[in-house]
C-alpha atoms as a PDB file:
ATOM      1  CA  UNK A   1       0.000   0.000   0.000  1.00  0.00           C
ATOM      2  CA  UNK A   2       1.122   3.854  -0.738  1.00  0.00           C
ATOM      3  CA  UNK A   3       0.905   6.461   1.654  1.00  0.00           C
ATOM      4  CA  UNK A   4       1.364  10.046  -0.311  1.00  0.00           C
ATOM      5  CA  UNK A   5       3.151  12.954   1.855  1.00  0.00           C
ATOM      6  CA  UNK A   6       2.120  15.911   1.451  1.00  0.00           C
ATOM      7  CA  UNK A   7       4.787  19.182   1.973  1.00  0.00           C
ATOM      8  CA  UNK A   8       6.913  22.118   1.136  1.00  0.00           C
ATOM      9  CA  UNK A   9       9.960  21.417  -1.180  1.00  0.00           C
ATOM     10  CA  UNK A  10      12.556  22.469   1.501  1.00  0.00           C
ATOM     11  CA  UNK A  11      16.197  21.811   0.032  1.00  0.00           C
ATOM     12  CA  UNK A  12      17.960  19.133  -1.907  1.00  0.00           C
ATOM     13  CA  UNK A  13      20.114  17.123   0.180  1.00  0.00           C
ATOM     14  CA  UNK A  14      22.268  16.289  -2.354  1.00  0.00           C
ATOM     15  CA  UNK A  15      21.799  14.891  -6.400  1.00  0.00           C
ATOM     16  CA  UNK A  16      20.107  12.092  -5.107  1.00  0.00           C
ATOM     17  CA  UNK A  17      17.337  13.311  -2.448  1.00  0.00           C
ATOM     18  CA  UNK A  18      15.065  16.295  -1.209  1.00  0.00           C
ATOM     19  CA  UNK A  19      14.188  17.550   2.040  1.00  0.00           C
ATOM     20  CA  UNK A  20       9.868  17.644   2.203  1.00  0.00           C
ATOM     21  CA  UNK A  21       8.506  19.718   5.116  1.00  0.00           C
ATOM     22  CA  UNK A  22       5.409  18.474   6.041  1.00  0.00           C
ATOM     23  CA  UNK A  23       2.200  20.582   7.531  1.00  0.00           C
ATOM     24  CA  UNK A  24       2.995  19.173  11.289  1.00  0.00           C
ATOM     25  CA  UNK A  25       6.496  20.475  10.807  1.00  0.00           C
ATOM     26  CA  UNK A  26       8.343  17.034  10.001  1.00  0.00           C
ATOM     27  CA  UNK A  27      11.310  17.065   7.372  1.00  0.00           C
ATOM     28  CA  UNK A  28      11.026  14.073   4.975  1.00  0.00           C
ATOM     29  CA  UNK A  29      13.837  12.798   2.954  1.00  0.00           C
ATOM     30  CA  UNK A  30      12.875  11.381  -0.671  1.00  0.00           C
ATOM     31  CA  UNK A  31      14.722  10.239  -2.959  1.00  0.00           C
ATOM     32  CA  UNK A  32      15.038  11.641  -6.711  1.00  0.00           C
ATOM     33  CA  UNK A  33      13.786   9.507  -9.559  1.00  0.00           C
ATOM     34  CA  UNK A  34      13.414  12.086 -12.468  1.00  0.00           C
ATOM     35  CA  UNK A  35      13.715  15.612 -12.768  1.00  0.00           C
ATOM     36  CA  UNK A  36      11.783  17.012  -9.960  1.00  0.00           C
ATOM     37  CA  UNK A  37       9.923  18.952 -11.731  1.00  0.00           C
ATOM     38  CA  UNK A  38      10.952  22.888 -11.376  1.00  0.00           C
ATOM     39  CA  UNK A  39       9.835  22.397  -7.715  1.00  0.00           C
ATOM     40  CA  UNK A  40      11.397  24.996  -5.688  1.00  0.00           C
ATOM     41  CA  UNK A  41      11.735  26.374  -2.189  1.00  0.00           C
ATOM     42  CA  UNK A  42       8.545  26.228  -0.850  1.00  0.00           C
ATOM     43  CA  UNK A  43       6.186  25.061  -3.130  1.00  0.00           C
ATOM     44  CA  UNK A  44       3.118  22.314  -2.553  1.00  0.00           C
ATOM     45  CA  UNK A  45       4.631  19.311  -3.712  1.00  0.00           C
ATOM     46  CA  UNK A  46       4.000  15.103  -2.976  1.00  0.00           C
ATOM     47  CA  UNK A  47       5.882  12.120  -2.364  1.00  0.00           C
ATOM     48  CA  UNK A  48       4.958   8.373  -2.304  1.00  0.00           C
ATOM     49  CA  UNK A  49       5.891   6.263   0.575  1.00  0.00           C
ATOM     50  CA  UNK A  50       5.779   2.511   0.258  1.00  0.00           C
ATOM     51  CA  UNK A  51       7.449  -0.975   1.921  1.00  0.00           C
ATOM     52  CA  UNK A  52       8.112  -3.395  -0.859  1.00  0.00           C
ATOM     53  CA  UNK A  53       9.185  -6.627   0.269  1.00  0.00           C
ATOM     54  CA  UNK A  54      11.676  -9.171  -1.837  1.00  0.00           C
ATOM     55  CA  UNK A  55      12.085 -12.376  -0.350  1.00  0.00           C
ATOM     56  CA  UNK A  56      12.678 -12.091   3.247  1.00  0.00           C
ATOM     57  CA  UNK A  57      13.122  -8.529   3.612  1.00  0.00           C
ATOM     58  CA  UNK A  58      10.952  -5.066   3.737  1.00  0.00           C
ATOM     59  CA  UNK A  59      12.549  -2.330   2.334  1.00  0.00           C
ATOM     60  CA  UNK A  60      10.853   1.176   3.214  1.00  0.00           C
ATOM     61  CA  UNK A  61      11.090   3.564   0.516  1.00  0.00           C
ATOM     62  CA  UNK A  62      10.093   7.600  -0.818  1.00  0.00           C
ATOM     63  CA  UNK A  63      10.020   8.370  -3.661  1.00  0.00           C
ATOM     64  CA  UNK A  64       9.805  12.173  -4.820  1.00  0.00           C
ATOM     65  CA  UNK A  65       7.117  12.852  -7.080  1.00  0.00           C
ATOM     66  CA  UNK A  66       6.931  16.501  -7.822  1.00  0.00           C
ATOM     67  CA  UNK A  67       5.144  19.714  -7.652  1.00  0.00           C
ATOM     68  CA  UNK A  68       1.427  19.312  -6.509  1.00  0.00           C
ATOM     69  CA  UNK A  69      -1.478  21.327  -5.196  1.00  0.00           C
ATOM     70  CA  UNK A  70      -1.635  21.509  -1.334  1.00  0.00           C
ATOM     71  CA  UNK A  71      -5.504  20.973  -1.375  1.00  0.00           C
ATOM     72  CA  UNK A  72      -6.241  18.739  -4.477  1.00  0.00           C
ATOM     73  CA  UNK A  73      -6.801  15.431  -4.132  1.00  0.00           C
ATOM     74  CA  UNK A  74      -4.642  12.280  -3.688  1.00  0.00           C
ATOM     75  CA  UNK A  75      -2.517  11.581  -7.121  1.00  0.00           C
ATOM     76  CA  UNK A  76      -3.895   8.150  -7.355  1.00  0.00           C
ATOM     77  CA  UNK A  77      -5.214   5.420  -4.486  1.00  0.00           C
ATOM     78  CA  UNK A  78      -3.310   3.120  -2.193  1.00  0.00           C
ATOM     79  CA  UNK A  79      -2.803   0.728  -5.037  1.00  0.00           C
ATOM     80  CA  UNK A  80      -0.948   3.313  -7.054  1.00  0.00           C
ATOM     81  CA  UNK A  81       0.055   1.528 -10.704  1.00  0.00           C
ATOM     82  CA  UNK A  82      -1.389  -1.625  -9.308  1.00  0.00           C
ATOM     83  CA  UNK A  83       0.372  -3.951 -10.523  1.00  0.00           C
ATOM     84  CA  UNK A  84       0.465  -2.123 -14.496  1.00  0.00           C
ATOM     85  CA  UNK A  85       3.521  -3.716 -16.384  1.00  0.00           C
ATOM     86  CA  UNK A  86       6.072  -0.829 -17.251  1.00  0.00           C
ATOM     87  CA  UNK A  87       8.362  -1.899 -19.569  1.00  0.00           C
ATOM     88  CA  UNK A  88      11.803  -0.023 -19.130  1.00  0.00           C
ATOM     89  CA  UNK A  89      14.343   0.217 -22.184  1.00  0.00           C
ATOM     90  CA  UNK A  90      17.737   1.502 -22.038  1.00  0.00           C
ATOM     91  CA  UNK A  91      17.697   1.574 -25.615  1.00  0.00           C
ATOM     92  CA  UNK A  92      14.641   3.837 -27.429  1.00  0.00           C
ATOM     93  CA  UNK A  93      15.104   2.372 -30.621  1.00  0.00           C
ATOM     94  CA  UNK A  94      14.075  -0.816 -29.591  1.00  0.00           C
ATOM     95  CA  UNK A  95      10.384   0.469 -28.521  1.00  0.00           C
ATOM     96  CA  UNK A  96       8.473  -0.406 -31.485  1.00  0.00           C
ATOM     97  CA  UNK A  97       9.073  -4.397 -30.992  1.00  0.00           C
ATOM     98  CA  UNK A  98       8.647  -3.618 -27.708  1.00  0.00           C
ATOM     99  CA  UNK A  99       5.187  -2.294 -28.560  1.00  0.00           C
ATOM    100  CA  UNK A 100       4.251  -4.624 -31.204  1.00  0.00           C
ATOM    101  CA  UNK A 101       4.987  -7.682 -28.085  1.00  0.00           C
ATOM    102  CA  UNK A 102       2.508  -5.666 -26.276  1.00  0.00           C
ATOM    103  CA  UNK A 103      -0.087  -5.322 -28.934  1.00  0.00           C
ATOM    104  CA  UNK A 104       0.025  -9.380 -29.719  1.00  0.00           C
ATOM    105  CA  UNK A 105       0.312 -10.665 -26.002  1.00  0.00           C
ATOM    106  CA  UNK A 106      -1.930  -7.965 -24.647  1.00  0.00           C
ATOM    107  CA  UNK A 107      -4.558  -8.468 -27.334  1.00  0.00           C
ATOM    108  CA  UNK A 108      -5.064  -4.852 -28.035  1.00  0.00           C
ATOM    109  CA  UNK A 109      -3.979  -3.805 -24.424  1.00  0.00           C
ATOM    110  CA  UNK A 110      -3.687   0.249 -24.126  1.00  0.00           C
ATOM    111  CA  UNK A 111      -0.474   1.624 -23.993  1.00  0.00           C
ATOM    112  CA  UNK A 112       1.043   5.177 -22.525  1.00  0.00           C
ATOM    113  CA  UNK A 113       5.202   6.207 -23.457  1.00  0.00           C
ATOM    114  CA  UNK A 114       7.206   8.461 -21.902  1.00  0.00           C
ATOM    115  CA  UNK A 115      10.752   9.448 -22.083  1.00  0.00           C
ATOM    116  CA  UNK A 116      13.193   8.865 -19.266  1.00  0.00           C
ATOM    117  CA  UNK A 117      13.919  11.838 -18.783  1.00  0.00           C
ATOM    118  CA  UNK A 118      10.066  13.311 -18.356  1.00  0.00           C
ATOM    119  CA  UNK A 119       9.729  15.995 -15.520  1.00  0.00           C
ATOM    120  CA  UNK A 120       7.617  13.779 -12.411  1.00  0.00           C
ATOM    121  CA  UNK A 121       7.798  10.962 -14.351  1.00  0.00           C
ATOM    122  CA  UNK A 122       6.206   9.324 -11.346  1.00  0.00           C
ATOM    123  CA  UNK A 123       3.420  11.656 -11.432  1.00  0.00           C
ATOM    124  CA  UNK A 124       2.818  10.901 -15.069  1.00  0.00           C
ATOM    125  CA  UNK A 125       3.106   6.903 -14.393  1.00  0.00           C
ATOM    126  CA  UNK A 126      -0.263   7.567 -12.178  1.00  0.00           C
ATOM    127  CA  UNK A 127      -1.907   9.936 -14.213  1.00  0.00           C
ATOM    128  CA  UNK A 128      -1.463   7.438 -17.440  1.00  0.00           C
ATOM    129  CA  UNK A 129      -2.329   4.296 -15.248  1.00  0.00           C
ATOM    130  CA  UNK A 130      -5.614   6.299 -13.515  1.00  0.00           C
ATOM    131  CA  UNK A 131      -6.578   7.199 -16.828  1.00  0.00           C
ATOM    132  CA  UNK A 132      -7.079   3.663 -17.795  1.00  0.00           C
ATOM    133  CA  UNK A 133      -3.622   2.468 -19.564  1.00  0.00           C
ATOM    134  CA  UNK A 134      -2.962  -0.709 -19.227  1.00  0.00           C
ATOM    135  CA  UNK A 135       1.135  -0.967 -20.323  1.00  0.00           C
ATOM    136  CA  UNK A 136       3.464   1.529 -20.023  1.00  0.00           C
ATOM    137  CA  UNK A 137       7.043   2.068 -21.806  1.00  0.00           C
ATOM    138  CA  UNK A 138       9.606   4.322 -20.820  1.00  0.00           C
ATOM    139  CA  UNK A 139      12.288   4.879 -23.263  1.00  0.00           C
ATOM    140  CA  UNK A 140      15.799   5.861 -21.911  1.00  0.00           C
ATOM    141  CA  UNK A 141      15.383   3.735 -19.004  1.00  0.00           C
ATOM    142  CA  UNK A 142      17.560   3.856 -16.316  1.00  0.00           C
ATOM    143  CA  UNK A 143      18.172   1.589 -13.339  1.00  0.00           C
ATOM    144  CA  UNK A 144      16.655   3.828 -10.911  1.00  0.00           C
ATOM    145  CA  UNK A 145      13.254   3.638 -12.781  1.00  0.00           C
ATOM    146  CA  UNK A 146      12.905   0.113 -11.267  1.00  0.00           C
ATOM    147  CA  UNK A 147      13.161   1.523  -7.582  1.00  0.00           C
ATOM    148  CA  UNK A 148      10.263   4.206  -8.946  1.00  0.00           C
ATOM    149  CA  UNK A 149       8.144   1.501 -10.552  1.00  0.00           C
ATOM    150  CA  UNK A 150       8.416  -0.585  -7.771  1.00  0.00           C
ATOM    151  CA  UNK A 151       7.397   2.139  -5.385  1.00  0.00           C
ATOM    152  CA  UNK A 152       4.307   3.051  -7.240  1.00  0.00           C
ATOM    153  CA  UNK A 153       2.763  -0.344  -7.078  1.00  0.00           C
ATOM    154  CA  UNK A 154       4.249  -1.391 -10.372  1.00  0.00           C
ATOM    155  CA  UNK A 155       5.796  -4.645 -12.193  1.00  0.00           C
ATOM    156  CA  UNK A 156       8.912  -3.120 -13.317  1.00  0.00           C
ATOM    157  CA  UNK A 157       9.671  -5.331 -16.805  1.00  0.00           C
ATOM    158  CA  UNK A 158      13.492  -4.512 -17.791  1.00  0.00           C
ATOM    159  CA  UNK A 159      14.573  -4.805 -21.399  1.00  0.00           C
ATOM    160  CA  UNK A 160      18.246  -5.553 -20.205  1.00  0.00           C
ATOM    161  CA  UNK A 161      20.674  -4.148 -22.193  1.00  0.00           C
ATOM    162  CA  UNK A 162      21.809  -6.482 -25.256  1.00  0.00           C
ATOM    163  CA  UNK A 163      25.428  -6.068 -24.940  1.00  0.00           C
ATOM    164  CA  UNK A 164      26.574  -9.164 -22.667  1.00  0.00           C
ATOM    165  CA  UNK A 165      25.741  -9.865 -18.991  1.00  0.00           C
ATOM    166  CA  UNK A 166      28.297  -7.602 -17.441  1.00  0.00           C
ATOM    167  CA  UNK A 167      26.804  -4.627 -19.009  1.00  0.00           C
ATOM    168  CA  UNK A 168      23.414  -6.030 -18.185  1.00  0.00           C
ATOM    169  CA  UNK A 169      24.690  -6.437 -14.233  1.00  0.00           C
ATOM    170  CA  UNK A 170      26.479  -2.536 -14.416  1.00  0.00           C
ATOM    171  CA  UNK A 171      23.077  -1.465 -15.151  1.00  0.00           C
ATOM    172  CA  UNK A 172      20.968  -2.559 -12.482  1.00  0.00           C
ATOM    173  CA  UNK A 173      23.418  -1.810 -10.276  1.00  0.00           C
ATOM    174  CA  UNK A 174      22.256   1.436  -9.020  1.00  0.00           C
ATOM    175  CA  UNK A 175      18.444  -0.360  -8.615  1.00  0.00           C
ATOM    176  CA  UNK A 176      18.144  -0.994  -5.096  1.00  0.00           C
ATOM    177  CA  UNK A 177      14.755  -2.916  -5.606  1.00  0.00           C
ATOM    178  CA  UNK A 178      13.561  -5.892  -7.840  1.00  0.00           C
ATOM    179  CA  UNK A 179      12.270  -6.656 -11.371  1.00  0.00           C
ATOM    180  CA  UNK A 180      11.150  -8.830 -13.824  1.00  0.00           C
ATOM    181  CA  UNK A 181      13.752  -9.920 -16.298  1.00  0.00           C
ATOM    182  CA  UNK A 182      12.598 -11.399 -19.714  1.00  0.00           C
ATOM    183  CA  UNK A 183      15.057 -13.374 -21.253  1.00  0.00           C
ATOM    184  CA  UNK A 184      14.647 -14.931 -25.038  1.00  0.00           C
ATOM    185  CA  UNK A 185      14.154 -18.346 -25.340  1.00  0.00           C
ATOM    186  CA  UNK A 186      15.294 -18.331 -28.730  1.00  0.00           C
ATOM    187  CA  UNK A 187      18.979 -17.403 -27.637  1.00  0.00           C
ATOM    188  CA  UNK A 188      20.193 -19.994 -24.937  1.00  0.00           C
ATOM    189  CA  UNK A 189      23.424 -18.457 -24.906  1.00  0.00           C
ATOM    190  CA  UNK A 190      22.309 -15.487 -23.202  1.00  0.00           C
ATOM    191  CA  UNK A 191      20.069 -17.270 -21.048  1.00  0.00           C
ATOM    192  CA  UNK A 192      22.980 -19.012 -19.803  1.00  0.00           C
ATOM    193  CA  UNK A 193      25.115 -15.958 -19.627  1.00  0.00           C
ATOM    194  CA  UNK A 194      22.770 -14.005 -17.362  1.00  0.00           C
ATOM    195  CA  UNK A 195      21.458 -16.836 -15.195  1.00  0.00           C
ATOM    196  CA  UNK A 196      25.298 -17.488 -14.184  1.00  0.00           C
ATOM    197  CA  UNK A 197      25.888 -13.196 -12.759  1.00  0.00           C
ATOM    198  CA  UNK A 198      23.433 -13.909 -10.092  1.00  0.00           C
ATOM    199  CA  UNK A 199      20.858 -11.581 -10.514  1.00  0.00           C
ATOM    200  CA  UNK A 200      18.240 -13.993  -9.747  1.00  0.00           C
ATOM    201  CA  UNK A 201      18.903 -13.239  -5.556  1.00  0.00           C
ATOM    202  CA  UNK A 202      16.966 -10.292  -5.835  1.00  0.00           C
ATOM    203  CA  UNK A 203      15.198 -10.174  -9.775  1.00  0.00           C
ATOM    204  CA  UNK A 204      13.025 -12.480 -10.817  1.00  0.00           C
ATOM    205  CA  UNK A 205      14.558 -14.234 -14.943  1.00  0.00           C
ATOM    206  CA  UNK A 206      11.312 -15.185 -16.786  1.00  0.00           C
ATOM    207  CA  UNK A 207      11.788 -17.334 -20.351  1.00  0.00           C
ATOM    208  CA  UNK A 208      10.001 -15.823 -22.515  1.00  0.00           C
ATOM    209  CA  UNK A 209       9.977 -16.214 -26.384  1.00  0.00           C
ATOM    210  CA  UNK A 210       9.701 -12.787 -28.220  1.00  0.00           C
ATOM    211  CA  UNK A 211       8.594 -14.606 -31.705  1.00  0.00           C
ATOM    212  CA  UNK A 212       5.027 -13.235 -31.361  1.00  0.00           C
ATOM    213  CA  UNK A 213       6.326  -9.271 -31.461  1.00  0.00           C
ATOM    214  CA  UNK A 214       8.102  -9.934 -34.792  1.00  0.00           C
ATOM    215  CA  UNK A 215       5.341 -11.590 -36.105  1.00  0.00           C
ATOM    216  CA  UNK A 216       3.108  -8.726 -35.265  1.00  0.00           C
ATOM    217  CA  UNK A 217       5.512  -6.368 -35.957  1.00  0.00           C
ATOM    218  CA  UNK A 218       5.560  -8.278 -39.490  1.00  0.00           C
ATOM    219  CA  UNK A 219       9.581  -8.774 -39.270  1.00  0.00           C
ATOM    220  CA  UNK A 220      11.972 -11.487 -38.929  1.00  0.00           C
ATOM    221  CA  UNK A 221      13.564 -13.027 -36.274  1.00  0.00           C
ATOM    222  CA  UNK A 222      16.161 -14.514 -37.684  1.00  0.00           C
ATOM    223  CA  UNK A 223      19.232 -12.109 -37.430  1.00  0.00           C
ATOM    224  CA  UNK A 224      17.613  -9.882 -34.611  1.00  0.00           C
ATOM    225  CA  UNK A 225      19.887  -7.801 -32.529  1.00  0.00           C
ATOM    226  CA  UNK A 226      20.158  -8.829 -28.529  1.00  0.00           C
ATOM    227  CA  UNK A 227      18.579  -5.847 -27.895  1.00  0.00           C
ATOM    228  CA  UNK A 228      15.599  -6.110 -29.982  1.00  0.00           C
ATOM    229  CA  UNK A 229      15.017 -10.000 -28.934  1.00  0.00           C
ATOM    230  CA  UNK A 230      14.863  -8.549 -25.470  1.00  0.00           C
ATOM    231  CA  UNK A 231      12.709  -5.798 -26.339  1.00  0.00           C
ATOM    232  CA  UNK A 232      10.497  -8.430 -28.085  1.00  0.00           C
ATOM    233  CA  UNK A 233      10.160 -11.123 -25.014  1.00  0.00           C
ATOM    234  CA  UNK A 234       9.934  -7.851 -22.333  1.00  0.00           C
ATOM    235  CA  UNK A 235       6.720  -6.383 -24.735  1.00  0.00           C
ATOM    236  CA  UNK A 236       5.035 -10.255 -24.795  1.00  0.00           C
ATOM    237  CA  UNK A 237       5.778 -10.687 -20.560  1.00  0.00           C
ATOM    238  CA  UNK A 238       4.025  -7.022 -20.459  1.00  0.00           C
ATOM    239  CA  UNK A 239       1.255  -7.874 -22.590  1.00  0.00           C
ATOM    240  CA  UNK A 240       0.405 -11.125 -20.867  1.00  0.00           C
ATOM    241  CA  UNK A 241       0.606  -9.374 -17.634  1.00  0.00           C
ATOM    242  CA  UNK A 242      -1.882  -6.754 -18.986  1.00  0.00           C
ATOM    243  CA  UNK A 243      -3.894  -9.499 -19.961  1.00  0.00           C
ATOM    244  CA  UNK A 244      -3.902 -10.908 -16.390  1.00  0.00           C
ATOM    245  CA  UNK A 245      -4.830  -7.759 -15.009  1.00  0.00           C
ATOM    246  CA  UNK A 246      -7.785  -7.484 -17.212  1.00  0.00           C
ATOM    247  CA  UNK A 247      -8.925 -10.891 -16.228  1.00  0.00           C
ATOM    248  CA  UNK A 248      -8.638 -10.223 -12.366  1.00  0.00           C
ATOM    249  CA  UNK A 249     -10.251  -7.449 -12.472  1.00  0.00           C
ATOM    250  CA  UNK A 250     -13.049  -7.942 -14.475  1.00  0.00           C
ATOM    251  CA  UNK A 251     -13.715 -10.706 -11.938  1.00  0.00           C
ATOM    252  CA  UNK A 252     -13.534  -8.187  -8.959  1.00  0.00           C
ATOM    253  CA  UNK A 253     -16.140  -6.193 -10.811  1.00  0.00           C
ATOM    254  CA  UNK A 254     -19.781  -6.008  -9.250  1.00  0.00           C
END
């Protein structure tokens, strides 16, 4: 469950965290996700609050969100992204495959981008997910968006980066919380590669064949780039999340 925090922007502790002053006088430290959002001294802004547990451990966590109005209403319920897939790629080139895995696996699931970079991205993850998306991509991922995702209620689905499994470790390095790693069952080698760096003690590696976003994407797979066959299994595990979601909660549905 999220607890938002409301406050006045105070100071930035350093590149990585803020300093929120809350209405009863308390200073909150959050930590810095994406641009923050031309918040400055003073001004109204919001902050997400969650414990997300991986395996035996709770890990407490705020996240910075950005500027907000001191007496509008909560960004989004105690569920926050509820459990929306957001597929994060390092590389943007790689998105339409991505998208195309979506489409087929998600059977027509609706789908929200943003850039990495985006100004309260976490704001925007909300807003998209409130607003009835169903899949989100952010292009010009970066490690920290897992931490973010994860906050916010979300499956964080990480298009690793298709240079080799030390690159792909490097990169998650600097997530402190975990996600779901497609790997392509059409290259073993790579499976192999990545299930031998460890990553599995706190991310969870997921098989998953990407054939069904070239075929909707109408291209073939033979020849594919690393990055694209993990762009193409990370858009089907999204869509068949989506999918899932869809199911459940028709079901919870009066």
């Amino acid at each position: 469950m999220i607890a938002y925090v409301r406050g006045r922007f105070d100071a930035f502790v350093d590149a990585d965290d803020v300093l929120i002053t809350t209405a009863a006088g308390d200073a909150i430290s959050a930590r810095l996700f994406a641009p923050s959002g031309r918040a400055g001294p003073g001004d109204a802004v919001v902050a997400a609050t969650a414990t997300i547990t991986i395996g035996v451990a709770d890990h407490a966590r705020t996240a910075f969100l950005g500027p907000w109005p001191a007496d509008g209403p909560e960004p989004s319920g105690p569920l926050g992204l509820a459990a929306t897939p957001v597929v994060l790629l390092p590389e943007a080139s790689v998105a339409p495959i991505a998208r195309a895995g979506i489409e087929r696996a998600g059977r027509g699931a609706s789908v929200a981008s943003f850039d990495g970079p985006t100004e309260a991205l976490g704001l925007e993850l909300l807003s998209a997910t409130s607003s009835g998306t169903e899949v989100v991509i952010v292009d010009r991922a970066v490690a920290r968006h897992v931490d973010l995702v994860r906050i916010l209620g979300g499956r964080a689905v990480v298009a690793l980066p298709g240079t080799g499994p030390n690159e792909a470790k490097a990169w998650l390095a600097e997530a402190d919380l975990d996600a779901e790693l497609p790997i392509p069952t059409v290259d073993n080698a790579a499976w192999a590669a990545i299930a031998a760096i460890g990553l599995e003690a706190t991310h969870q590696l997921v098989h998953v064949d990407p054939a069904p976003a070239f075929d909707e994407a109408r291209m073939r797979i033979a020849g594919a780039t690393p990055a694209a066959l993990t762009a193409g299994a990370a858009g089907v595990l999204a869509g068949r999340i989506a999918a899932r979601n869809r199911r459940w909660r028709a079901a919870l549905e009066p």
